[in-house]
PDB file of N, CA and C in Angstrom:
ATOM      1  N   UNK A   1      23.443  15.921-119.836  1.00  0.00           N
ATOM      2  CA  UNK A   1      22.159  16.086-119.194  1.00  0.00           C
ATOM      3  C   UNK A   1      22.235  17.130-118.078  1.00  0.00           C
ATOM      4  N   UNK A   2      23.596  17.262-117.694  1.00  0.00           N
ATOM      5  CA  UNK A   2      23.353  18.249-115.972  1.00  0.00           C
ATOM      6  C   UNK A   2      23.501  19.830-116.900  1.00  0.00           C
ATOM      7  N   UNK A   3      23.996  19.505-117.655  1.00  0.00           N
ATOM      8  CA  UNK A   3      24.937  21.082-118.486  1.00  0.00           C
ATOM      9  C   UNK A   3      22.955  21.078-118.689  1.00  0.00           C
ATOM     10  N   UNK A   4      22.059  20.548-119.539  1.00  0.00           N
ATOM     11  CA  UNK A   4      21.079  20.979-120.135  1.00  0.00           C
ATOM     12  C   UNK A   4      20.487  21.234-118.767  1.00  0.00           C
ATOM     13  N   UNK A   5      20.084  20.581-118.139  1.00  0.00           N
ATOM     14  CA  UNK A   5      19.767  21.197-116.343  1.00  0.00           C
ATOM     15  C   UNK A   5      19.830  22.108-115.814  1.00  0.00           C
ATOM     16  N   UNK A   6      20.918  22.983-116.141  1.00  0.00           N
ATOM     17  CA  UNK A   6      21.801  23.581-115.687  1.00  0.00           C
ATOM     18  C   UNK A   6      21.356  25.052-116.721  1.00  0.00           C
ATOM     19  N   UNK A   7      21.383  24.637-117.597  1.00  0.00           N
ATOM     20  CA  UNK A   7      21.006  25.917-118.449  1.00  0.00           C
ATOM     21  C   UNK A   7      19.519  25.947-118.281  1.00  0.00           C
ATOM     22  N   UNK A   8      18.481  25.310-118.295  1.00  0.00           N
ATOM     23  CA  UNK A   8      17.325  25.003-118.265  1.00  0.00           C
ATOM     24  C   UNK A   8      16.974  25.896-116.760  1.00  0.00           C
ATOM     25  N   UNK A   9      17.611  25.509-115.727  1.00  0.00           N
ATOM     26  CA  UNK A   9      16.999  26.103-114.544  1.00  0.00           C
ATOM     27  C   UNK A   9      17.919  28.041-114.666  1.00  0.00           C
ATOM     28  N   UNK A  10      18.815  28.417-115.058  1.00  0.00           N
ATOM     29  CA  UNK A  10      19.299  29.335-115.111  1.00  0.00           C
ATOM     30  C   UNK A  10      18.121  30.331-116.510  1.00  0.00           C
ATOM     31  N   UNK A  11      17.680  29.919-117.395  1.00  0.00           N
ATOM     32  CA  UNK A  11      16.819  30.482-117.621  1.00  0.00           C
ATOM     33  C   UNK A  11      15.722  30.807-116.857  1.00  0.00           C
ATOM     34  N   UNK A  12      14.593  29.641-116.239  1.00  0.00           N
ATOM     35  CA  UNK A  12      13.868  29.998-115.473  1.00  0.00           C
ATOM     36  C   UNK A  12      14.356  31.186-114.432  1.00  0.00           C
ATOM     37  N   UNK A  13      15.429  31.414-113.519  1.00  0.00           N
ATOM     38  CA  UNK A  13      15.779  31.929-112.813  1.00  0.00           C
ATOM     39  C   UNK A  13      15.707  33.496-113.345  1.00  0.00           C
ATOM     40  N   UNK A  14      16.834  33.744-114.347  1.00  0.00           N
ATOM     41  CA  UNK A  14      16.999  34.328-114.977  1.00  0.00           C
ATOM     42  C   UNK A  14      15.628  35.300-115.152  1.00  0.00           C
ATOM     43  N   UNK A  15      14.826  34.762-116.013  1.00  0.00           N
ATOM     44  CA  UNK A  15      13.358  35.089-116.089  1.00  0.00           C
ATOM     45  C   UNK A  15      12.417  35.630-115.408  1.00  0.00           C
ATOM     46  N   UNK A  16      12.413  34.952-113.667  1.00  0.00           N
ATOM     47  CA  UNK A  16      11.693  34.995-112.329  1.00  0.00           C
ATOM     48  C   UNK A  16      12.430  36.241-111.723  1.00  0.00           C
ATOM     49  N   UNK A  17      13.446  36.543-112.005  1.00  0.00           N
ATOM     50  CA  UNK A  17      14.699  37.313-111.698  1.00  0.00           C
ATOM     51  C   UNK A  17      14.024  38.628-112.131  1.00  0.00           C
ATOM     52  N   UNK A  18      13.715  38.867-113.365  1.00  0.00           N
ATOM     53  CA  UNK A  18      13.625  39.975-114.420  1.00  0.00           C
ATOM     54  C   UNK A  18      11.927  40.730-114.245  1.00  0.00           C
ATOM     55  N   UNK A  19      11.190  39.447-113.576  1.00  0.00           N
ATOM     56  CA  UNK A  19      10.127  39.804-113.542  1.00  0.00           C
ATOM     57  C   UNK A  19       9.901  40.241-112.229  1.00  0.00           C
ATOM     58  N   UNK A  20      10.503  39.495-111.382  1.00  0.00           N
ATOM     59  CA  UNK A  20      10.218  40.096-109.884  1.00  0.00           C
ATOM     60  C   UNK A  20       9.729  39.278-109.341  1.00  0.00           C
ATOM     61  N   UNK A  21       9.599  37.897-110.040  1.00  0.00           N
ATOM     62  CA  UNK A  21       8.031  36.682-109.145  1.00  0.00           C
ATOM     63  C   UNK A  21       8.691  35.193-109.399  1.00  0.00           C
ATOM     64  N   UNK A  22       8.241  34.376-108.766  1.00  0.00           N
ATOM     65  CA  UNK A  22       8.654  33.212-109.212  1.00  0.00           C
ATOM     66  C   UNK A  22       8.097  32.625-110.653  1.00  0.00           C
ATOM     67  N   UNK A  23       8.191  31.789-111.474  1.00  0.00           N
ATOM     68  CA  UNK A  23       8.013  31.356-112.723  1.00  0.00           C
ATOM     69  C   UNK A  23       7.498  30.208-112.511  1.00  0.00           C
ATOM     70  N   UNK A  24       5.853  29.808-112.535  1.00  0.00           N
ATOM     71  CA  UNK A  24       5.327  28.492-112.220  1.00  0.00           C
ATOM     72  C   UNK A  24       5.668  27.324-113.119  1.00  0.00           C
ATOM     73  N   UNK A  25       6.916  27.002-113.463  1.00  0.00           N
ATOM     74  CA  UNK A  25       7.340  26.358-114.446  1.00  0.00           C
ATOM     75  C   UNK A  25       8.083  24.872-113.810  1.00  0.00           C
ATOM     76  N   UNK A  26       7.177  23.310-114.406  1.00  0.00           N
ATOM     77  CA  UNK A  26       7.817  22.237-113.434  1.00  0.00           C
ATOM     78  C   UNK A  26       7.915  21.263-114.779  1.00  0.00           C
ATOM     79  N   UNK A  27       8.868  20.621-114.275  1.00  0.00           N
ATOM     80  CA  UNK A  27       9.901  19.719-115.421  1.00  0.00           C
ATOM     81  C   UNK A  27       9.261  18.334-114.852  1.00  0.00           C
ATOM     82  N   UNK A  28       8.715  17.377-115.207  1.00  0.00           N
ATOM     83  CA  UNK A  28       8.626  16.407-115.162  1.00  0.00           C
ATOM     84  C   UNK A  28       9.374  15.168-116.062  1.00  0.00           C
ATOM     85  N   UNK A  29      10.078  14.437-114.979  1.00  0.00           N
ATOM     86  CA  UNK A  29      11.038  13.474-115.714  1.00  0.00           C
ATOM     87  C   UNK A  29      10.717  12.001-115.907  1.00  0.00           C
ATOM     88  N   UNK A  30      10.771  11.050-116.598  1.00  0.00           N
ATOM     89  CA  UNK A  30      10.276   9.841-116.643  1.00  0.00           C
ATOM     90  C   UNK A  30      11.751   9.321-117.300  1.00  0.00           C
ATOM     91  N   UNK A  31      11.734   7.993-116.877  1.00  0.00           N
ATOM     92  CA  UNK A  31      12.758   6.780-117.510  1.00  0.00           C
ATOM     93  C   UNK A  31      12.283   5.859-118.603  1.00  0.00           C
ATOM     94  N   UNK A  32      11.312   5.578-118.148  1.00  0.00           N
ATOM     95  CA  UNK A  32      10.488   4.459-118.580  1.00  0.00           C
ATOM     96  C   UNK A  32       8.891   4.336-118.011  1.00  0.00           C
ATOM     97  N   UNK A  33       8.123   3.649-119.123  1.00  0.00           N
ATOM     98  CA  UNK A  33       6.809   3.471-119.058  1.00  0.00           C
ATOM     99  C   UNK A  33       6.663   2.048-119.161  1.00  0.00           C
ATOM    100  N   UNK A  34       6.366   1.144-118.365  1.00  0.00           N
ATOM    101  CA  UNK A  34       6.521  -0.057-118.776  1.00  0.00           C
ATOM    102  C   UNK A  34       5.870  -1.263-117.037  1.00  0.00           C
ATOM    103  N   UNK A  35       5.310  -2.392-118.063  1.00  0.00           N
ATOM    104  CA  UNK A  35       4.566  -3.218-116.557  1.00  0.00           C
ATOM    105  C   UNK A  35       5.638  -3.230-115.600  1.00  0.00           C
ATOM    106  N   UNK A  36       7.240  -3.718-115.843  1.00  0.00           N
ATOM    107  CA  UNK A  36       8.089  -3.992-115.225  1.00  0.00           C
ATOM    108  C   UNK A  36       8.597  -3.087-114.119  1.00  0.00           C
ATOM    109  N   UNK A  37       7.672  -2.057-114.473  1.00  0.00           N
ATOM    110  CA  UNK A  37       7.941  -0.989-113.211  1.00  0.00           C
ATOM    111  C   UNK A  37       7.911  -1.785-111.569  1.00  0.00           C
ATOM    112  N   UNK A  38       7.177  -2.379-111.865  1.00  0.00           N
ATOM    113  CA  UNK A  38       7.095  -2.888-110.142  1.00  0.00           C
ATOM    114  C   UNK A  38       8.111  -3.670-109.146  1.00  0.00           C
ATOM    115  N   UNK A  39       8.709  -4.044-110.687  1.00  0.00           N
ATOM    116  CA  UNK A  39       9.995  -4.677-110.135  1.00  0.00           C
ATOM    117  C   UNK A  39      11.079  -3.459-109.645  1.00  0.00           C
ATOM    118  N   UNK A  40      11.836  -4.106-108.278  1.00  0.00           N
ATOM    119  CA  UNK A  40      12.239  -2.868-107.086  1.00  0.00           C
ATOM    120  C   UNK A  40      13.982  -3.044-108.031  1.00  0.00           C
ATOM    121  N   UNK A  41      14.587  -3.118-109.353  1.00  0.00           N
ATOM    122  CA  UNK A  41      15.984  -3.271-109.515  1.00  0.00           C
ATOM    123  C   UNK A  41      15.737  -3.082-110.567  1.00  0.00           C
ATOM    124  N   UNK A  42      17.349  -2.824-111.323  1.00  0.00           N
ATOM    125  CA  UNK A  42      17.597  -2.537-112.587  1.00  0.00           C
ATOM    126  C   UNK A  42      16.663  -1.197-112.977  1.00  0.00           C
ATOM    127  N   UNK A  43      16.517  -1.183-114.409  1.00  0.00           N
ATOM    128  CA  UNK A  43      16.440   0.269-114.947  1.00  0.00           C
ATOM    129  C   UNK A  43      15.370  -0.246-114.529  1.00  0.00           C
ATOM    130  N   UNK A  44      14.395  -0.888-114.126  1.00  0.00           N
ATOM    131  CA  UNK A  44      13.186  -0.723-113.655  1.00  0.00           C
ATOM    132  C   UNK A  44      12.522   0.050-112.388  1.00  0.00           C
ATOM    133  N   UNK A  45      13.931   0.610-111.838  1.00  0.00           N
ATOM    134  CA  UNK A  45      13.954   1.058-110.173  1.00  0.00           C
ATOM    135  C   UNK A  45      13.233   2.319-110.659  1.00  0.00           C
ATOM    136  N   UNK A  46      13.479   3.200-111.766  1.00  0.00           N
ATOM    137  CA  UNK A  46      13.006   4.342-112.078  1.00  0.00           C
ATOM    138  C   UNK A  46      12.094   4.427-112.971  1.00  0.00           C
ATOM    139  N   UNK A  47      10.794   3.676-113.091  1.00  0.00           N
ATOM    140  CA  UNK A  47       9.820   3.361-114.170  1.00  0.00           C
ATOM    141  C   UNK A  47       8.619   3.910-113.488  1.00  0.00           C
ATOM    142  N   UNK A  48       7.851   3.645-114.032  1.00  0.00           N
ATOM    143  CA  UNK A  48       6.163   3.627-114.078  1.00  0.00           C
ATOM    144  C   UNK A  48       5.862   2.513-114.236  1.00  0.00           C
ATOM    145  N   UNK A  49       4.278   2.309-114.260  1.00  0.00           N
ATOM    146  CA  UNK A  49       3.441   1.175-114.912  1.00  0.00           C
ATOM    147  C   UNK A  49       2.771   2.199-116.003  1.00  0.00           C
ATOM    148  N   UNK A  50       2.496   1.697-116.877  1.00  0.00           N
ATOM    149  CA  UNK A  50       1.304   2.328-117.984  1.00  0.00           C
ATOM    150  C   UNK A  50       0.348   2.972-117.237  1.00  0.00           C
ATOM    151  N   UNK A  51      -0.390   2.671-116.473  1.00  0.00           N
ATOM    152  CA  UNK A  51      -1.280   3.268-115.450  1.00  0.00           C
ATOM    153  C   UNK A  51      -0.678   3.794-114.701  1.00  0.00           C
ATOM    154  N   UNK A  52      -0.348   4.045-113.991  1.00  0.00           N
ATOM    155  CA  UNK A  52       0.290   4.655-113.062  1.00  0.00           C
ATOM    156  C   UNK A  52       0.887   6.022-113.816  1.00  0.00           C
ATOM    157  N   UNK A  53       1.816   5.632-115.123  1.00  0.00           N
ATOM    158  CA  UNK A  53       1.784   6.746-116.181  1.00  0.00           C
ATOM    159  C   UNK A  53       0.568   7.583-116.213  1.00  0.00           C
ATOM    160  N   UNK A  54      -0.665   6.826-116.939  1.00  0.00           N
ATOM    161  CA  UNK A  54      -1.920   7.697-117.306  1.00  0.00           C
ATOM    162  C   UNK A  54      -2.407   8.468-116.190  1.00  0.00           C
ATOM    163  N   UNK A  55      -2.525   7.906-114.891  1.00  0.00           N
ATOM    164  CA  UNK A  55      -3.120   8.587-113.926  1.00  0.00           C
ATOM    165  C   UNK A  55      -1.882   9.757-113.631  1.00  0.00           C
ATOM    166  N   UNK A  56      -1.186  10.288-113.594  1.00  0.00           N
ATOM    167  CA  UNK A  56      -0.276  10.924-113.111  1.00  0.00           C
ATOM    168  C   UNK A  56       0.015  12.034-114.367  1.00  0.00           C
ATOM    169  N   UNK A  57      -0.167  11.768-115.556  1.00  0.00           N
ATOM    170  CA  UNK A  57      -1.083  12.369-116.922  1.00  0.00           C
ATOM    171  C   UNK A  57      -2.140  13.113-116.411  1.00  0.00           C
ATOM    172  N   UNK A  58      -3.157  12.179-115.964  1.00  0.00           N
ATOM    173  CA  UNK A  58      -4.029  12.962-115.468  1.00  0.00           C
ATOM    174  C   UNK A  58      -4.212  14.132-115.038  1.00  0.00           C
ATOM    175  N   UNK A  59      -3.246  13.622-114.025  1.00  0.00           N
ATOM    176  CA  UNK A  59      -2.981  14.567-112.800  1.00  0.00           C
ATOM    177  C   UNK A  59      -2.476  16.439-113.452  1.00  0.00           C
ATOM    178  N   UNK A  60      -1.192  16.124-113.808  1.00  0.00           N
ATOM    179  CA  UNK A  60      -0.361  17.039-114.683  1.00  0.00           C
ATOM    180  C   UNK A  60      -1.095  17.819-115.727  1.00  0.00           C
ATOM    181  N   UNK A  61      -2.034  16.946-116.418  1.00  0.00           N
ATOM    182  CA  UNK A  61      -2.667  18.051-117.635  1.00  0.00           C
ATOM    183  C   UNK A  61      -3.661  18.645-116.614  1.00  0.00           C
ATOM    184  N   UNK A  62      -4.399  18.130-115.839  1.00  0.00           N
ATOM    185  CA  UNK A  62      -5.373  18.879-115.067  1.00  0.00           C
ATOM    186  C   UNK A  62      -4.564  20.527-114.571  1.00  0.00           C
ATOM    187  N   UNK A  63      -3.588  20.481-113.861  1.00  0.00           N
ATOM    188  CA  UNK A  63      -2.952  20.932-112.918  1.00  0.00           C
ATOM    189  C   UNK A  63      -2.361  22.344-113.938  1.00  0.00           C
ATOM    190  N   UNK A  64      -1.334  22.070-114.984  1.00  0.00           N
ATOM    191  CA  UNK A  64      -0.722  22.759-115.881  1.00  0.00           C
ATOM    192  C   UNK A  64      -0.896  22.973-117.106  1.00  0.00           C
ATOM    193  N   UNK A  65      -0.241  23.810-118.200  1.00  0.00           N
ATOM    194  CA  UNK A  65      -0.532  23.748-119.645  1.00  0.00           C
ATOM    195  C   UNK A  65       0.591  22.888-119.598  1.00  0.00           C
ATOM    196  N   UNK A  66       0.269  21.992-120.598  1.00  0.00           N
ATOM    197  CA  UNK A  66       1.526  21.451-120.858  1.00  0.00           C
ATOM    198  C   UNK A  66       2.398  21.774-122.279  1.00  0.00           C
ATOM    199  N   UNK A  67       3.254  21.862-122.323  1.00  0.00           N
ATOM    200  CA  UNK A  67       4.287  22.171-123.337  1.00  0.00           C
ATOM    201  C   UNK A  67       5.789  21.713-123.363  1.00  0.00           C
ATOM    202  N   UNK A  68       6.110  22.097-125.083  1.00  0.00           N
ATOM    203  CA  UNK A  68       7.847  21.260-124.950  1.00  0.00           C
ATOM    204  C   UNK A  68       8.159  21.711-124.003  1.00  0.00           C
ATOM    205  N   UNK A  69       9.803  21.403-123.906  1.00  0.00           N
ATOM    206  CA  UNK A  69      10.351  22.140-122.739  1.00  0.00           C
ATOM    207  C   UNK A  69      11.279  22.935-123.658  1.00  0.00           C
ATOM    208  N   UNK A  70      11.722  23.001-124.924  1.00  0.00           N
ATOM    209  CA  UNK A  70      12.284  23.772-125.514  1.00  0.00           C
ATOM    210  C   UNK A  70      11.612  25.259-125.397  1.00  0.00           C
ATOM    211  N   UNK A  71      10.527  25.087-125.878  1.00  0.00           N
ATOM    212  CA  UNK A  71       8.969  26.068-126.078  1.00  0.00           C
ATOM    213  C   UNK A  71       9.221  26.560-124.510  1.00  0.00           C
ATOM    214  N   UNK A  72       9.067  26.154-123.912  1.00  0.00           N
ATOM    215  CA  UNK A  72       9.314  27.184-122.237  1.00  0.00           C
ATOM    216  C   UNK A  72      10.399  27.927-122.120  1.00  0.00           C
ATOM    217  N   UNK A  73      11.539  26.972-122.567  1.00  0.00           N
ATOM    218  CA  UNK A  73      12.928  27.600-121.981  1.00  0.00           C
ATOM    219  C   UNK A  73      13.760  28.764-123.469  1.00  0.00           C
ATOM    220  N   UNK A  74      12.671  29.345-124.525  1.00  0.00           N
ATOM    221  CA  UNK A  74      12.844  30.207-125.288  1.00  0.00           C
ATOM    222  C   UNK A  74      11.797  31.179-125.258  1.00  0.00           C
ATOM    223  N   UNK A  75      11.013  31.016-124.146  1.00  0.00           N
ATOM    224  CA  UNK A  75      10.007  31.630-124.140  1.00  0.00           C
ATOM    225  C   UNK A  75      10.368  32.400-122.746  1.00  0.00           C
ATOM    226  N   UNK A  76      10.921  31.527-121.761  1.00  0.00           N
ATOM    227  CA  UNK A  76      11.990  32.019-120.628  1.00  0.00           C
ATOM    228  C   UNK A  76      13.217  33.216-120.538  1.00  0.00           C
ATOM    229  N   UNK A  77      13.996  32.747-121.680  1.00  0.00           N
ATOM    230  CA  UNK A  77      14.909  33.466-122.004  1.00  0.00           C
ATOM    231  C   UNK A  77      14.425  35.142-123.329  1.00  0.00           C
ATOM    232  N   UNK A  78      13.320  34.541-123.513  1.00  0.00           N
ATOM    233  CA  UNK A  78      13.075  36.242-124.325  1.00  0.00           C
ATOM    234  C   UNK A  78      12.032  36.941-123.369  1.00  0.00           C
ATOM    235  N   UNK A  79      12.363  36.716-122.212  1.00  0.00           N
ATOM    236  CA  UNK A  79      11.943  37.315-121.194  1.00  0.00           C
ATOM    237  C   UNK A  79      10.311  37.411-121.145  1.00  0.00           C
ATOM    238  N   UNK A  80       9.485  36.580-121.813  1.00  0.00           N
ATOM    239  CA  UNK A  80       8.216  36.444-121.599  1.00  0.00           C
ATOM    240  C   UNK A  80       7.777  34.651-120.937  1.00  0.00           C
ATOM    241  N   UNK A  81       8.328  34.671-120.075  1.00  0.00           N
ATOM    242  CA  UNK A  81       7.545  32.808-119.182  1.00  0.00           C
ATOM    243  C   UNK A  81       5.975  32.872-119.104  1.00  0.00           C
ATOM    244  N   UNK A  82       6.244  31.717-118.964  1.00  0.00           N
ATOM    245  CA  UNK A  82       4.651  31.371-118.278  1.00  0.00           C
ATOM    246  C   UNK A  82       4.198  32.127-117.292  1.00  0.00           C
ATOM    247  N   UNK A  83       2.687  32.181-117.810  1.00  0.00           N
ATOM    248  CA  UNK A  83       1.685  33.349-116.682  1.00  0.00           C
ATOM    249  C   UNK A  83       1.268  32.379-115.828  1.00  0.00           C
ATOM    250  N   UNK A  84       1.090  31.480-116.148  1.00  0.00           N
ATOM    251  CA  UNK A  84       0.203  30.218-115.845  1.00  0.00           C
ATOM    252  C   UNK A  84       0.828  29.037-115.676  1.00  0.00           C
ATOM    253  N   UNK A  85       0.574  27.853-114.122  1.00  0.00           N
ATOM    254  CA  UNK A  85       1.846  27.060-113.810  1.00  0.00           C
ATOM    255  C   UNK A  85       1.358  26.136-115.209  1.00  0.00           C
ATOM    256  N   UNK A  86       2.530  25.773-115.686  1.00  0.00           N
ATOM    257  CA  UNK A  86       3.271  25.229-116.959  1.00  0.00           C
ATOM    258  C   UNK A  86       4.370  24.166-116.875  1.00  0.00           C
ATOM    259  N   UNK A  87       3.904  22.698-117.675  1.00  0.00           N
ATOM    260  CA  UNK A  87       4.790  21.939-117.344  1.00  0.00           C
ATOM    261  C   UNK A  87       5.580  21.341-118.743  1.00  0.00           C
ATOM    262  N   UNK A  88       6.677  20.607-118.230  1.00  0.00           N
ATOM    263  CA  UNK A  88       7.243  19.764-119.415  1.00  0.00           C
ATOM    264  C   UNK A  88       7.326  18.458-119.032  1.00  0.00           C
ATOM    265  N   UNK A  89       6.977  17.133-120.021  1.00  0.00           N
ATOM    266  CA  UNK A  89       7.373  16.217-119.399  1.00  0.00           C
ATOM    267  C   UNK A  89       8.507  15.669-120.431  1.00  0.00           C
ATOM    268  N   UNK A  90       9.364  15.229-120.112  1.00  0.00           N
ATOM    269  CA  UNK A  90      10.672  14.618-120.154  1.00  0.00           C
ATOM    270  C   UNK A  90      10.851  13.338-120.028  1.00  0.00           C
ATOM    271  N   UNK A  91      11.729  12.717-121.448  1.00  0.00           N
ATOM    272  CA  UNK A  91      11.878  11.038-120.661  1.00  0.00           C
ATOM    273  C   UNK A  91      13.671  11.050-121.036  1.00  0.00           C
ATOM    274  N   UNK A  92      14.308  10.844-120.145  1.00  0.00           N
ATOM    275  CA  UNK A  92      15.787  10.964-120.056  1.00  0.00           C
ATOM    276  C   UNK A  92      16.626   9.430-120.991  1.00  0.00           C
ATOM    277  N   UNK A  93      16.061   8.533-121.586  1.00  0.00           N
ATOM    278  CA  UNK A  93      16.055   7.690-122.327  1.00  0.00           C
ATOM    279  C   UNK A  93      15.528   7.126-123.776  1.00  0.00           C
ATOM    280  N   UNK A  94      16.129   6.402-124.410  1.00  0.00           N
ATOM    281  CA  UNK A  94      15.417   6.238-125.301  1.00  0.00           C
ATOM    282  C   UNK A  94      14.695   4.756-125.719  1.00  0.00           C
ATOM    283  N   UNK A  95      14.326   4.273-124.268  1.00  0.00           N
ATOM    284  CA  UNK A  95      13.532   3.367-123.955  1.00  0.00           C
ATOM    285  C   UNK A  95      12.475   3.027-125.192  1.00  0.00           C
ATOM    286  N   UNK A  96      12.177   1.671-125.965  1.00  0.00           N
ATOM    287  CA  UNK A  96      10.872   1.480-126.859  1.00  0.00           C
ATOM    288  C   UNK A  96       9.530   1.866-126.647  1.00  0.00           C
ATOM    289  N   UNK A  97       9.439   1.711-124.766  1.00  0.00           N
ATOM    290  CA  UNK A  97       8.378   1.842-124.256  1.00  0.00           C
ATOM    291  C   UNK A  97       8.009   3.493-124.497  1.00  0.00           C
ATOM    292  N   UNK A  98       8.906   4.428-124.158  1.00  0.00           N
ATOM    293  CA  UNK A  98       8.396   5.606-124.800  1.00  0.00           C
ATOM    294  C   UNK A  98       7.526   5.864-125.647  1.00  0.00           C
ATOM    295  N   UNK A  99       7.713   5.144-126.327  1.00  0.00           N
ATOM    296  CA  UNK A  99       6.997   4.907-128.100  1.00  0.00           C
ATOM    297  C   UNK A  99       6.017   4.852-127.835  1.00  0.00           C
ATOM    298  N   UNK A 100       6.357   3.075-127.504  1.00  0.00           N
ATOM    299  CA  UNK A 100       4.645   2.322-127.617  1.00  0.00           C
ATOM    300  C   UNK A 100       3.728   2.597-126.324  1.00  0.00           C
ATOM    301  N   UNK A 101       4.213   3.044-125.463  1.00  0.00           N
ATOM    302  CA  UNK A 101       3.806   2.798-124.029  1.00  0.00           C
ATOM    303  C   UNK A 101       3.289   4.227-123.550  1.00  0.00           C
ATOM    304  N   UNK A 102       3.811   5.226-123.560  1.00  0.00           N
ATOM    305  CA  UNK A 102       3.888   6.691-122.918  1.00  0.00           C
ATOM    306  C   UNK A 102       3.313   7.637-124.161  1.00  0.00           C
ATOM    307  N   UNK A 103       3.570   7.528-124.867  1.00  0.00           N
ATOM    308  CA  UNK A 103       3.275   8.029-126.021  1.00  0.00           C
ATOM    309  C   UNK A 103       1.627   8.064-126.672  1.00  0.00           C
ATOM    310  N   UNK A 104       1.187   6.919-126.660  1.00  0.00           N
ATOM    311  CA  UNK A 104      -0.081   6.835-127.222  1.00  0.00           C
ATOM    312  C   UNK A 104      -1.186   7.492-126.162  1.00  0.00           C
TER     313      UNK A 104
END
């Protein structure tokens, strides 16, 4: 995960580098989507609620285009990025709730 991090932000750079400007490009990360978010322990320390998900959805599609993050970071590296701030969202697990929860 740090190596993909790691290459992921060295493109952007790379990119912002070539152009002369910064690259409005933001990675959004999630663990989990799930009620149990509220609970303060376990893998729940890094969750959402379903709502709390959607509104923050909200937020993000309002704000950015959204797209993979593959789709950015080849679009980064052939030296054409985003014109326009541009996001990815990311879930670092392979939690069920992804599925059923974040997904729909």
């Amino acid at each position: 995960m740090v190596a993909l991090r790691l290459r992921i932000r060295q493109a952007l750079d790379e990119a912002g580098f070539r152009l002369g400007r910064d690259v409005p490009v933001a990675v959004f990360m999630y663990h989990s989507v799930t009620p149990d978010a509220e609970m303060d322990w376990g893998p729940w320390k890094y969750s959402v609620t379903p709502e709390t998900f959607e509104r923050q959805l909200a937020r993000i599609t309002d704000q950015y285009d959204v797209r993979p993050l593959a789709d950015i970071v080849i679009s980064c590296q052939a030296g054409s990025p985003p014109t326009r701030p541009t996001a990815a969202i990311t879930f670092d697990d392979g939690f069920r709730d992804n599925l059923t929860a974040a997904l729909p």
